[in-house]
C-alpha atoms as a PDB file:
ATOM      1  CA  UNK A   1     -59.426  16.709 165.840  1.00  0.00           C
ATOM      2  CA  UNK A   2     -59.300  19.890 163.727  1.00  0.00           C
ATOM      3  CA  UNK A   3     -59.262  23.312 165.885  1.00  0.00           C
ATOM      4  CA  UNK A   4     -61.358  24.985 163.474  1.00  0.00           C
ATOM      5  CA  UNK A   5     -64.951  24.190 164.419  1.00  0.00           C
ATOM      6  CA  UNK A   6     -67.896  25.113 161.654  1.00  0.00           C
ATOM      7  CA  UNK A   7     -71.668  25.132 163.336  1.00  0.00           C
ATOM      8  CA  UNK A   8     -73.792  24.777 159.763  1.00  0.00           C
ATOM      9  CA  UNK A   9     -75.737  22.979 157.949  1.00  0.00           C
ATOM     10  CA  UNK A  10     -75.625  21.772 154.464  1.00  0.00           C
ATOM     11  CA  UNK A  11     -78.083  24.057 152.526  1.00  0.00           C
ATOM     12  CA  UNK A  12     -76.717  27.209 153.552  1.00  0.00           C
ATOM     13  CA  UNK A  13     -75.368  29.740 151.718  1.00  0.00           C
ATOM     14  CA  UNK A  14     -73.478  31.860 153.784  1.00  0.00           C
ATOM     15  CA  UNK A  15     -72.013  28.784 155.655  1.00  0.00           C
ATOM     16  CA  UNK A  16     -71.322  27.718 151.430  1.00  0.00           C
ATOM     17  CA  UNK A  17     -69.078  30.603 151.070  1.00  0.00           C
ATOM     18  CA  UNK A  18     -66.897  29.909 154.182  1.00  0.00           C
ATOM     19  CA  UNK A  19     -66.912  26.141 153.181  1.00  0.00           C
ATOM     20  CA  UNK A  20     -65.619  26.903 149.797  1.00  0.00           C
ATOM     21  CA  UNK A  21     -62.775  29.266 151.803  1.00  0.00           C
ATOM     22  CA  UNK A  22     -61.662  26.097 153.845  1.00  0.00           C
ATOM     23  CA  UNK A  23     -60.941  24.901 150.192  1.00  0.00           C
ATOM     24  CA  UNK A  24     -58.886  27.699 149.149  1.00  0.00           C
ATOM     25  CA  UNK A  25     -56.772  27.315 152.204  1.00  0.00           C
ATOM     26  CA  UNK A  26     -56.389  23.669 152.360  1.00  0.00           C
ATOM     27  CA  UNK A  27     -58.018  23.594 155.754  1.00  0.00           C
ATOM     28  CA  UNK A  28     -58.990  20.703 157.844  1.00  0.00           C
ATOM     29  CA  UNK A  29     -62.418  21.325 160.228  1.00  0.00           C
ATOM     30  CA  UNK A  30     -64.621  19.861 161.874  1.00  0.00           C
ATOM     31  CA  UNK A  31     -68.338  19.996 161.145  1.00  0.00           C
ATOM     32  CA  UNK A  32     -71.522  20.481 163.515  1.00  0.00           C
ATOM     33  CA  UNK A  33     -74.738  20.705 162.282  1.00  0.00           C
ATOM     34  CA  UNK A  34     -77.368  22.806 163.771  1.00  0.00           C
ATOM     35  CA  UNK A  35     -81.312  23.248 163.007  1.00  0.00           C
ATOM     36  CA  UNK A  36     -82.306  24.808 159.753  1.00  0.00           C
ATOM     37  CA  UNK A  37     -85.060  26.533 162.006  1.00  0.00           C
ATOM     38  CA  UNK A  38     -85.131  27.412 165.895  1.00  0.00           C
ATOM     39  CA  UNK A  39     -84.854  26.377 167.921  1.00  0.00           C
ATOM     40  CA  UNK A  40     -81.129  25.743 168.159  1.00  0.00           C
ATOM     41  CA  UNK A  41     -80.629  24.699 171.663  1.00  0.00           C
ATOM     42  CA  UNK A  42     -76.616  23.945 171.383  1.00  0.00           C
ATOM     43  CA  UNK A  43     -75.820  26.807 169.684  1.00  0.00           C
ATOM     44  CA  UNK A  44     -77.009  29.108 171.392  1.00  0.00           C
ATOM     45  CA  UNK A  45     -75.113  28.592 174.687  1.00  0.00           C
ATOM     46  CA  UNK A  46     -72.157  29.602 172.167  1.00  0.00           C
ATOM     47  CA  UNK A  47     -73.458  32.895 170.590  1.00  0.00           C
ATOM     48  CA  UNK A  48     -75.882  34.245 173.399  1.00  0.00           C
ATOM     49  CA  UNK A  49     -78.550  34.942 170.854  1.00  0.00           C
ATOM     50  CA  UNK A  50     -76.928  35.130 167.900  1.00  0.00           C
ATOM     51  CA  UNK A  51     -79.242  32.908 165.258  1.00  0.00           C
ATOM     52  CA  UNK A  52     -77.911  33.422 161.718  1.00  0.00           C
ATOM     53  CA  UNK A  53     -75.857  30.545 160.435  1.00  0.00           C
ATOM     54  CA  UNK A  54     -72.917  29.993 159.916  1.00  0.00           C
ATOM     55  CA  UNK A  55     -71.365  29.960 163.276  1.00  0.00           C
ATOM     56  CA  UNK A  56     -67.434  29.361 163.532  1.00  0.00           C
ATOM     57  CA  UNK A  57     -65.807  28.117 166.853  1.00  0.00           C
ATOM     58  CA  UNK A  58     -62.047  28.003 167.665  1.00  0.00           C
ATOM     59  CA  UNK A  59     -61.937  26.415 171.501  1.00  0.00           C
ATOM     60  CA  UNK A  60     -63.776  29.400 173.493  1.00  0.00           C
ATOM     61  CA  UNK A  61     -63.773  31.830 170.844  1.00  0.00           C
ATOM     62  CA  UNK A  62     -67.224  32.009 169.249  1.00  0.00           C
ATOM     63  CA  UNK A  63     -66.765  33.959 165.230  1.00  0.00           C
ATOM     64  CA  UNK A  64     -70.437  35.365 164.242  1.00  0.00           C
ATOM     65  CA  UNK A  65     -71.057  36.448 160.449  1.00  0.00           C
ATOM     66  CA  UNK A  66     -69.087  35.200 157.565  1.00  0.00           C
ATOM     67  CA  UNK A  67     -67.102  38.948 157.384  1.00  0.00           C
ATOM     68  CA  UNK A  68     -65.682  38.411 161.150  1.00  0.00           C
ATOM     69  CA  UNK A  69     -65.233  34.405 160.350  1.00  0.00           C
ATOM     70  CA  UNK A  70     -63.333  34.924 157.279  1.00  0.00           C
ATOM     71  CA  UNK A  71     -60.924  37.978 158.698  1.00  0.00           C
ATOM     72  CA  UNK A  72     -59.999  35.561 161.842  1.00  0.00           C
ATOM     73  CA  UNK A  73     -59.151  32.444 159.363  1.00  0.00           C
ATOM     74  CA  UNK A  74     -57.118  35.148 157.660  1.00  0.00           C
ATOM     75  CA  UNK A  75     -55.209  36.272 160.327  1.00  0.00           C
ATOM     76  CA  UNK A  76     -54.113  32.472 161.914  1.00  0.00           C
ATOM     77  CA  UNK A  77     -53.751  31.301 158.166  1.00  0.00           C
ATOM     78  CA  UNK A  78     -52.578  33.824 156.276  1.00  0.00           C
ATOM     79  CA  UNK A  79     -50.659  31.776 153.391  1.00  0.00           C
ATOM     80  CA  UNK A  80     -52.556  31.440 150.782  1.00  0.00           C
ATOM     81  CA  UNK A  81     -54.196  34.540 151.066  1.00  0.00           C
ATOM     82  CA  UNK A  82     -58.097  35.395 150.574  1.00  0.00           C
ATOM     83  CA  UNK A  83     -57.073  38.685 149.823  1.00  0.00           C
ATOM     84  CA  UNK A  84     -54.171  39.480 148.174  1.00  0.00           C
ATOM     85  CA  UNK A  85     -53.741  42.594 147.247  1.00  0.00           C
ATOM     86  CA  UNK A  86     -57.236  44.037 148.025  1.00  0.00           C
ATOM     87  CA  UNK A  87     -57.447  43.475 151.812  1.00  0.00           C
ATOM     88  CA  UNK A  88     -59.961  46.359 151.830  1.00  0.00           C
ATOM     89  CA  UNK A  89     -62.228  45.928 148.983  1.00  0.00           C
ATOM     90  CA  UNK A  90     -62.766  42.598 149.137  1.00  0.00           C
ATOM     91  CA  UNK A  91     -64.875  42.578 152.468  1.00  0.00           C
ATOM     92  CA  UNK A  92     -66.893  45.422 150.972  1.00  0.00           C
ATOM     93  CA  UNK A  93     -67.369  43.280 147.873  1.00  0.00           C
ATOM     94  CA  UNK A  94     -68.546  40.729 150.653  1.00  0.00           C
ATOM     95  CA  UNK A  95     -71.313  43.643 151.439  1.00  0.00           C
ATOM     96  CA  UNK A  96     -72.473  43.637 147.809  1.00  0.00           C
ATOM     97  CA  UNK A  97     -72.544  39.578 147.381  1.00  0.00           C
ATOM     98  CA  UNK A  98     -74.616  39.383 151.150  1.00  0.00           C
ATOM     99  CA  UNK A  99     -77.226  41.641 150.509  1.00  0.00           C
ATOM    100  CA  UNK A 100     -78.658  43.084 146.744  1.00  0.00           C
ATOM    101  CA  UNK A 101     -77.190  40.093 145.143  1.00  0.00           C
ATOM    102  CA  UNK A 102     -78.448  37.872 147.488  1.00  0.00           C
ATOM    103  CA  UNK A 103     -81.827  39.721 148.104  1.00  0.00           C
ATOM    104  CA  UNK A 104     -82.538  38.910 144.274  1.00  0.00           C
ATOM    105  CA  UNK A 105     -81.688  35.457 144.518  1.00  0.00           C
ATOM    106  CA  UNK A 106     -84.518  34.941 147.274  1.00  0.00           C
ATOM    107  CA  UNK A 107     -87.286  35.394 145.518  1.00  0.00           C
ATOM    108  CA  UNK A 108     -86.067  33.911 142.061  1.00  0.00           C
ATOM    109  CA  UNK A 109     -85.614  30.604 144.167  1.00  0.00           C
ATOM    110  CA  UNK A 110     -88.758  30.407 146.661  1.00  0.00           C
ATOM    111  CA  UNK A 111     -90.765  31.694 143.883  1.00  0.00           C
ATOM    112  CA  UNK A 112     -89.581  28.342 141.894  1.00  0.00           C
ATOM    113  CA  UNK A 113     -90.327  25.966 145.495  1.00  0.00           C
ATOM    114  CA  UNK A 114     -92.627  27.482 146.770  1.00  0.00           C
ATOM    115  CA  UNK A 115     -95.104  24.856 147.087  1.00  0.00           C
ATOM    116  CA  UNK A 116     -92.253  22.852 148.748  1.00  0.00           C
ATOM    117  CA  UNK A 117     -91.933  25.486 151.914  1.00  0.00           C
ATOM    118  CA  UNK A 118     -92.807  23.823 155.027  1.00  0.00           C
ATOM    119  CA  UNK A 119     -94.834  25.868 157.369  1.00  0.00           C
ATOM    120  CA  UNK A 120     -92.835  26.134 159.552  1.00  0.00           C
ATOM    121  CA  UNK A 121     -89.689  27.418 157.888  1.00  0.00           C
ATOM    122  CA  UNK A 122     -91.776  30.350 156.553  1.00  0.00           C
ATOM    123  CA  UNK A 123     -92.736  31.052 160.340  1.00  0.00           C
ATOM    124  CA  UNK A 124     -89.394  30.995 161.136  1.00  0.00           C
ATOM    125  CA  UNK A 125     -88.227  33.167 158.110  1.00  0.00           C
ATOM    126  CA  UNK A 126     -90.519  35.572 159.049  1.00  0.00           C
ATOM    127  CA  UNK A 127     -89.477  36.337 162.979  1.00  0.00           C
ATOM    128  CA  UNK A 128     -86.176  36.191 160.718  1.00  0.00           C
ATOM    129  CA  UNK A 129     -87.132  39.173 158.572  1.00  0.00           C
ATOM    130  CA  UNK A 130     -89.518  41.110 160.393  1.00  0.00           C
ATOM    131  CA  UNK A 131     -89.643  43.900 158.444  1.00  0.00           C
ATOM    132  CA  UNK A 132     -90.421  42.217 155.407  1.00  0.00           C
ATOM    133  CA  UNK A 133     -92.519  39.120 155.605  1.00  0.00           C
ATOM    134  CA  UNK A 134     -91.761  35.707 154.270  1.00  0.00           C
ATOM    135  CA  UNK A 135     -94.415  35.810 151.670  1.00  0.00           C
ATOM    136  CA  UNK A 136     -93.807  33.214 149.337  1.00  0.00           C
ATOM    137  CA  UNK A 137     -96.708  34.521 146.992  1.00  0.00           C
ATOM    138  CA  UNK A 138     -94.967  38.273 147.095  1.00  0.00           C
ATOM    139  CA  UNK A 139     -91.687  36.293 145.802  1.00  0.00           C
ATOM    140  CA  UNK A 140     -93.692  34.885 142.839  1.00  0.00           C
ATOM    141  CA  UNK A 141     -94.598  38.187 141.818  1.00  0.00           C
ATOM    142  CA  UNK A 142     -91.103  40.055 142.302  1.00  0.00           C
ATOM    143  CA  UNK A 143     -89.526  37.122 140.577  1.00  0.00           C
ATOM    144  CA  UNK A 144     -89.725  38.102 137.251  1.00  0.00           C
ATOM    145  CA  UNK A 145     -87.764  41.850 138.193  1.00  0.00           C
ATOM    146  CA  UNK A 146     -85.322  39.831 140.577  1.00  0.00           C
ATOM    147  CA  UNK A 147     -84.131  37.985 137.401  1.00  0.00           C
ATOM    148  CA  UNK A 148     -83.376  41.095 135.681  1.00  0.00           C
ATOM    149  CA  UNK A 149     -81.365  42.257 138.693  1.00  0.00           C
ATOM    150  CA  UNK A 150     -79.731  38.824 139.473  1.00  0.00           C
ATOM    151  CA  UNK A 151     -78.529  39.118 135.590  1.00  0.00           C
ATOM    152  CA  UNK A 152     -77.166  41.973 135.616  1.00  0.00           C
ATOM    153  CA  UNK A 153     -75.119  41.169 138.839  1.00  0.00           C
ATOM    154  CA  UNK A 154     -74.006  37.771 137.408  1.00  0.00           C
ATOM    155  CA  UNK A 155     -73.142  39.859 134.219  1.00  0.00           C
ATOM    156  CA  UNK A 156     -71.116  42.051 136.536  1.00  0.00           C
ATOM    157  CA  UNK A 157     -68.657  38.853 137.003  1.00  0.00           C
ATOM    158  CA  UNK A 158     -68.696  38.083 133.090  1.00  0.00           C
ATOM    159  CA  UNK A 159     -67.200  41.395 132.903  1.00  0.00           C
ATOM    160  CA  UNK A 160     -64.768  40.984 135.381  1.00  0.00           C
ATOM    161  CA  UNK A 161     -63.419  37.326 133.770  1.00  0.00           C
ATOM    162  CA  UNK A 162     -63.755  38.639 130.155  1.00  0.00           C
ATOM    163  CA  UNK A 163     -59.658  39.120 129.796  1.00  0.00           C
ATOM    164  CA  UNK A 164     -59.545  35.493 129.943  1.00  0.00           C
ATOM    165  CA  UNK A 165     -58.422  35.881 134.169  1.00  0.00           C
ATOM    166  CA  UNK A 166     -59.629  32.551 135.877  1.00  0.00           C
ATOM    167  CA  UNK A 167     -60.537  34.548 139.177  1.00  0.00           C
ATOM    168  CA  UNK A 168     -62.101  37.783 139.718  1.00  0.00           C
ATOM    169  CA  UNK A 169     -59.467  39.646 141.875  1.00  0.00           C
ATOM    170  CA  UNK A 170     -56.215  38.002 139.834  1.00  0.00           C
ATOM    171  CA  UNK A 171     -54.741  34.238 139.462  1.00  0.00           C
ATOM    172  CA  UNK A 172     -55.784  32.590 142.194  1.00  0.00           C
ATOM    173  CA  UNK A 173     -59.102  32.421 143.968  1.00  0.00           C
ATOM    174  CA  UNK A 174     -60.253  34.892 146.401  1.00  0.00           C
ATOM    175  CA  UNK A 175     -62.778  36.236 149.031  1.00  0.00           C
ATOM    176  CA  UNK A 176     -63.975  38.184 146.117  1.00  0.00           C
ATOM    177  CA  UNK A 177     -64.994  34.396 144.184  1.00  0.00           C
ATOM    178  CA  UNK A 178     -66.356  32.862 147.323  1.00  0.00           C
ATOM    179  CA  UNK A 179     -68.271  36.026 148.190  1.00  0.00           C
ATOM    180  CA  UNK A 180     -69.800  35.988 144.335  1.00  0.00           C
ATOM    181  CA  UNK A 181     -70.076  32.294 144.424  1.00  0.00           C
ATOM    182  CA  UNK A 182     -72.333  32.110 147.586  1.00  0.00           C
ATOM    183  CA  UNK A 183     -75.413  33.368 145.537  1.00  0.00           C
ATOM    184  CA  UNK A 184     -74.393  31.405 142.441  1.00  0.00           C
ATOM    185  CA  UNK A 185     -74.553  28.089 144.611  1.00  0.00           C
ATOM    186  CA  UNK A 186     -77.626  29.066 146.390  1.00  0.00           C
ATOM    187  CA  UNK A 187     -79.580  29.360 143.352  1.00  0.00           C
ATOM    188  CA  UNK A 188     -78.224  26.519 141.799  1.00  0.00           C
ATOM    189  CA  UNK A 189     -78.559  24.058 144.624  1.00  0.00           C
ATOM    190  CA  UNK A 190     -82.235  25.248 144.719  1.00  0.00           C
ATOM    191  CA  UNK A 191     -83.150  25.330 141.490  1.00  0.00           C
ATOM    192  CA  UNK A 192     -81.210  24.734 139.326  1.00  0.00           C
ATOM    193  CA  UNK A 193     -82.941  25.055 135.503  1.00  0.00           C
ATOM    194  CA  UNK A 194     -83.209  29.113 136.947  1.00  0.00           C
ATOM    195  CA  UNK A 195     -79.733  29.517 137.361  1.00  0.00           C
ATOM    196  CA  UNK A 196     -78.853  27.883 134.286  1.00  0.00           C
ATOM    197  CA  UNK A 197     -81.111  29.977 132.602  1.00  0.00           C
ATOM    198  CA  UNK A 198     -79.672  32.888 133.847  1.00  0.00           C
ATOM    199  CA  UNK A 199     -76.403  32.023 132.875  1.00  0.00           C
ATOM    200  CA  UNK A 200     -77.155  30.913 129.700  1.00  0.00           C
ATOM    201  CA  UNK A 201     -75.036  33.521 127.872  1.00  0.00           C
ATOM    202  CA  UNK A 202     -72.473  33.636 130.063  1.00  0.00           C
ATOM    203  CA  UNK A 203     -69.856  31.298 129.464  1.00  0.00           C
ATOM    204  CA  UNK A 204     -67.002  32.902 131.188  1.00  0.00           C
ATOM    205  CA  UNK A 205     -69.360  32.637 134.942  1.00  0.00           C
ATOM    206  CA  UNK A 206     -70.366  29.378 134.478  1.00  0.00           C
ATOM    207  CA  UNK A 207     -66.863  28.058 134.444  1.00  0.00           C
ATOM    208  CA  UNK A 208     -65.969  30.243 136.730  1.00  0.00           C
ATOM    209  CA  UNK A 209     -68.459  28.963 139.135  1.00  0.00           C
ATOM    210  CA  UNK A 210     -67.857  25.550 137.841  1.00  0.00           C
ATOM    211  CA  UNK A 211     -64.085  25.677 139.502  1.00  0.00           C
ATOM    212  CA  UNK A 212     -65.130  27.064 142.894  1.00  0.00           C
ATOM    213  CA  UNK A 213     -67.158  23.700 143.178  1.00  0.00           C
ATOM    214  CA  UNK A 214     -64.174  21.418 142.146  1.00  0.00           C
ATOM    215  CA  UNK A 215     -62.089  22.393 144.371  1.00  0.00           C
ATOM    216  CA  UNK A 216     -64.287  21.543 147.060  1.00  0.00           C
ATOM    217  CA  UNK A 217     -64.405  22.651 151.498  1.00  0.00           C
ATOM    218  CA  UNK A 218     -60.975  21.021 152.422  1.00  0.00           C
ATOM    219  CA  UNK A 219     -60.508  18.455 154.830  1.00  0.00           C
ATOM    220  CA  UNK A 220     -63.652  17.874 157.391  1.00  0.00           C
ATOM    221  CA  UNK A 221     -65.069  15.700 159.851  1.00  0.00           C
ATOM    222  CA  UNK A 222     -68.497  15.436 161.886  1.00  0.00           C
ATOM    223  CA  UNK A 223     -68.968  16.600 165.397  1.00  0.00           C
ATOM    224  CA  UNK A 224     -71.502  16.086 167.440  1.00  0.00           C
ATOM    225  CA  UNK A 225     -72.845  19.268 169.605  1.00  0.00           C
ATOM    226  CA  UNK A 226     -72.171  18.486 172.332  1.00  0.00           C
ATOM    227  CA  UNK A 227     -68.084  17.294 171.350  1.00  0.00           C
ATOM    228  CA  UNK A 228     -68.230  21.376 170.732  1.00  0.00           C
ATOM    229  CA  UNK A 229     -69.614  22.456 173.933  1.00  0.00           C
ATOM    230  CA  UNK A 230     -67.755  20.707 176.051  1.00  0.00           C
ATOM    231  CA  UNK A 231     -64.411  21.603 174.130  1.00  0.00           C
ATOM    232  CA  UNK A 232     -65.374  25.827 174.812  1.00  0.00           C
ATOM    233  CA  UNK A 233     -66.102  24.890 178.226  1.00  0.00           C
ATOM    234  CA  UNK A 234     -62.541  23.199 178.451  1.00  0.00           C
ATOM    235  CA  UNK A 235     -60.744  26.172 176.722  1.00  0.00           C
ATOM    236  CA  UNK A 236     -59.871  30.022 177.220  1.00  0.00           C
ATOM    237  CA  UNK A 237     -60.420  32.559 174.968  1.00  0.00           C
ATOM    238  CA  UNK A 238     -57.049  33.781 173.448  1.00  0.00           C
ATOM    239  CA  UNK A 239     -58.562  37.515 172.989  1.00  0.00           C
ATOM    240  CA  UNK A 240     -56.341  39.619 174.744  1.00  0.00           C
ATOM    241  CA  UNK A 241     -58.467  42.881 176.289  1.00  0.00           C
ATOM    242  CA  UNK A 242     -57.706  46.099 174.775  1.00  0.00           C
ATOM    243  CA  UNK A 243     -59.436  49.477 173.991  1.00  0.00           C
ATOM    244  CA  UNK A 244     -59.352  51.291 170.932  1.00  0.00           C
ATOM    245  CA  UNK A 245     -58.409  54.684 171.669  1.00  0.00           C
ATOM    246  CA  UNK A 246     -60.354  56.187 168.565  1.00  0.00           C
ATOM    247  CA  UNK A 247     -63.633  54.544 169.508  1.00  0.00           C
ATOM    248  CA  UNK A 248     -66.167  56.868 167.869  1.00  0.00           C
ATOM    249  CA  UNK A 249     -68.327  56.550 171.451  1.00  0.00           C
ATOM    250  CA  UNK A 250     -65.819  55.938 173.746  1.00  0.00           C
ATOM    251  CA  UNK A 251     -66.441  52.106 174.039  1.00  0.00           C
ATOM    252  CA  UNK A 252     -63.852  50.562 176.821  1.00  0.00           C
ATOM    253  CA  UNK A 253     -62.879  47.585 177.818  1.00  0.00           C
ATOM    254  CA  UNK A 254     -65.236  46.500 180.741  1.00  0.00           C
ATOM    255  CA  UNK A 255     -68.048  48.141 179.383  1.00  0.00           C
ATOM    256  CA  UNK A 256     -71.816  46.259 179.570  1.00  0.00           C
ATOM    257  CA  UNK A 257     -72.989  46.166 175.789  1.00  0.00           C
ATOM    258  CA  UNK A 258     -75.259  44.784 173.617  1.00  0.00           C
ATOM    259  CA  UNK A 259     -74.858  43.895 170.245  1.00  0.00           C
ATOM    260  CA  UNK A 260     -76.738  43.233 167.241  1.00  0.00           C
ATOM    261  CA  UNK A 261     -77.157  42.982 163.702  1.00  0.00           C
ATOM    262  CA  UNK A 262     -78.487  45.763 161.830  1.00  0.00           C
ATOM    263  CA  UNK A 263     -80.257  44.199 158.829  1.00  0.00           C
ATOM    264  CA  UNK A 264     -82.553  41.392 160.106  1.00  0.00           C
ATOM    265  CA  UNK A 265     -81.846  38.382 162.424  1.00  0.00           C
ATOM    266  CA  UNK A 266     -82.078  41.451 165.296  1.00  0.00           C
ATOM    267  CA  UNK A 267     -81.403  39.206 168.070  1.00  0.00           C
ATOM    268  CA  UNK A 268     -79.479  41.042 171.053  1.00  0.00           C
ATOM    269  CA  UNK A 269     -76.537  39.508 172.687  1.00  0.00           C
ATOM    270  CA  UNK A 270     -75.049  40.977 175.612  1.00  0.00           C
ATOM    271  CA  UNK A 271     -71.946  41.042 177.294  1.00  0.00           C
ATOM    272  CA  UNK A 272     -68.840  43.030 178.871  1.00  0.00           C
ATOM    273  CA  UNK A 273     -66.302  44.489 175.966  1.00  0.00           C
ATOM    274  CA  UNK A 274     -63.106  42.975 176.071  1.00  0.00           C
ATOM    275  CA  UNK A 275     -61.785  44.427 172.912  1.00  0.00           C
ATOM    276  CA  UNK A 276     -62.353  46.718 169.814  1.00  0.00           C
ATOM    277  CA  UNK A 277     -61.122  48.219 166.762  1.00  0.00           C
ATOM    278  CA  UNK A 278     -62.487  49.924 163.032  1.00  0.00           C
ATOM    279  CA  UNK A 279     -63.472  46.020 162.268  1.00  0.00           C
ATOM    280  CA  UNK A 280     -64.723  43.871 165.001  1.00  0.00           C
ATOM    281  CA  UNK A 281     -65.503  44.113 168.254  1.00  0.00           C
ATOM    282  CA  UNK A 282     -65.005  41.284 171.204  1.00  0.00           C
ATOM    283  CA  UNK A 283     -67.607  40.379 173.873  1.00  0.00           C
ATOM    284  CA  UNK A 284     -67.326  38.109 177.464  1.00  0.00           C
ATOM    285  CA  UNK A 285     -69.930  35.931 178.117  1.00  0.00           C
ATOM    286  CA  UNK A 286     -71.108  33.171 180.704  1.00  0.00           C
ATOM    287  CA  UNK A 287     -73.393  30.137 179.992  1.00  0.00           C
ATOM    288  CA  UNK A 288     -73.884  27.831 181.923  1.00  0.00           C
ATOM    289  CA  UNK A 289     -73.172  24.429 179.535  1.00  0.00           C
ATOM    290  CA  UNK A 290     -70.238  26.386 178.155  1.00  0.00           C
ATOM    291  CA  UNK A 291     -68.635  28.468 181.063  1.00  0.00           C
ATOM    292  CA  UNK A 292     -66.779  31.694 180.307  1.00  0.00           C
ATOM    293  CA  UNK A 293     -66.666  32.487 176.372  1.00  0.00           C
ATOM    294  CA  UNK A 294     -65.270  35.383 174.012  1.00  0.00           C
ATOM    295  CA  UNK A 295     -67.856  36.022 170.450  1.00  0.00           C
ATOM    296  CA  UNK A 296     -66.306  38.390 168.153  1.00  0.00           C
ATOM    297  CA  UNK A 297     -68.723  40.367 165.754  1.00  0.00           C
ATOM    298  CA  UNK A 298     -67.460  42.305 162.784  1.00  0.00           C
ATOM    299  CA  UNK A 299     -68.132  46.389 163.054  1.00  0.00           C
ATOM    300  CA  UNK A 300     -69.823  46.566 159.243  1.00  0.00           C
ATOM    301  CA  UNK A 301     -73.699  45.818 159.903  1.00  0.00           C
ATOM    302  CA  UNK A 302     -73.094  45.446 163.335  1.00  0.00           C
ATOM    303  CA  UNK A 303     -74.847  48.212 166.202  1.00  0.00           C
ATOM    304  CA  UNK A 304     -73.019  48.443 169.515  1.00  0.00           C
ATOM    305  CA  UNK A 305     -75.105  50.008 172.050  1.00  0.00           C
ATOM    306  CA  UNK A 306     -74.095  50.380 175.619  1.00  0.00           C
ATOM    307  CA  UNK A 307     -76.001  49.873 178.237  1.00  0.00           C
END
């Protein structure tokens, strides 16, 4: 059975652009897949309140947000590389890709299914994004404005491809492609005729986008939830506890914190530090169906309060 451990489920977009990453490596994972809405009873035991999907599990280490999954598949599988030469700007290209680009693809594709919306995905949605309601009648309106801005973003990667380069950041594919290709996928597993549209006169994308998708997620294999449970419960966290010295609030090792996301999905998640640094930050939990576990956040769009 694979190590590598993927809690999503199919239609996702975020849990698309890690998928696609398994495929640039070569990987082999396994797959679990959780609720589209909450509740999300065997996940949760993992992430302590953490919500968003995907989740990534590697025996008691729990990997929340595509920016901290993707830097820990980097570090244990560093050949071939999702970053290359731009270890830096490519997870703040992942910043542009997870939020304006994929704000305007929203709207563009619940404006287009709306009628299709089960109630109770918009409820959820909305304790999702509570500062901005899951109005699928606002999306129909700000549709026709989010195509102008979803075109000029997907023009952004014509742009970048127009030297006759196969891959945005150089010859082989990149964070930078799955990060771009996320929102491509999104709208065209959705809706399809939109995204077409959209890319009508671009060419150079649409192949682009078109060789992402052949070369598929890797190896993978179902697990059931409760395979995954039982195998953090059986494991220890390799995170080895350290503080950062140059902490900007003196955060230590030991310390009672609570983290959470600063954009929406504000769910809190508490625990005791066990490690730190510029770009992710290491908590100790217990649960009770899982035992003692480590979940690593990313710093970028992250809060750490203490308490």
């Amino acid at each position: 059975m694979p190590d590598i451990i993927l809690h999503h489920y199919d239609a996702s977009p975020f849990s698309e652009k890690v998928r696609v990453c398994f495929g640039f490596k070569g990987l082999s994972w396994a797959g679990v897949e959780i609720p589209v809405i909450m509740p999300k009873p065997d996940l949760m035991p993992l992430t302590g309140g953490y919500r968003k999907t995907p989740v990534m599990q590697i025996g008691a280490d729990i990997y929340c947000d595509t920016q901290m999954i993707l830097r820990e598949l980097e570090h244990r599988f560093p050949d071939p590389s999702l970053t290359g030469s731009h270890p830096g700007l490519s997870y703040g290209l992942g910043l542009w890709t997870d939020r304006p680009f994929f704000q305007a693809t929203i709207p563009i594709l619940f404006s287009e299914i709306a009628d299709f919306v089960p109630e109770d995905f918009k409820k959820d949605r909305a304790a999702l994004f509570p500062d901005r309601p899951f109005d699928t009648d606002a999306m129909k309106r700000a549709a026709p404005l989010m195509r102008e801005q979803w075109r000029a973003q997907i023009d952004w990667i014509e742009s970048q491809l127009s030297d006759g380069r196969e891959w945005l950041m150089g010859d082989k594919p990149s964070l930078a492609d799955a990060s771009a290709y996320m929102d491509v996928w999104f709208l065209r597993n959705g809706h399809r005729p939109s995204a077409d549209a959209l890319m009508a006169s671009m060419p150079k994308a649409t192949a682009w986008a078109d060789r992402i998708a052949a070369i598929g997620h890797g190896s993978t294999t179902r697990m059931a939830p409760e395979d995954a449970l039982n195998i953090a419960k059986e494991a220890t966290s390799t995170e080895q506890a350290k503080t950062d010295p140059d902490e900007p609030n003196g955060l230590k090792t030991g310390d009672k914190v609570t983290i959470m996301a600063d954009d929406y999905g504000k769910d809190p998640i508490n625990g005791t530090l066990v490690s730190s640094s510029a770009q992710h930050v290491a908590i100790k939990r217990q649960d009770p169906r899982v035992g003692e576990v480590v979940v690593h956040f990313p710093r970028a769009g992250f809060l750490v309060v203490p308490n």
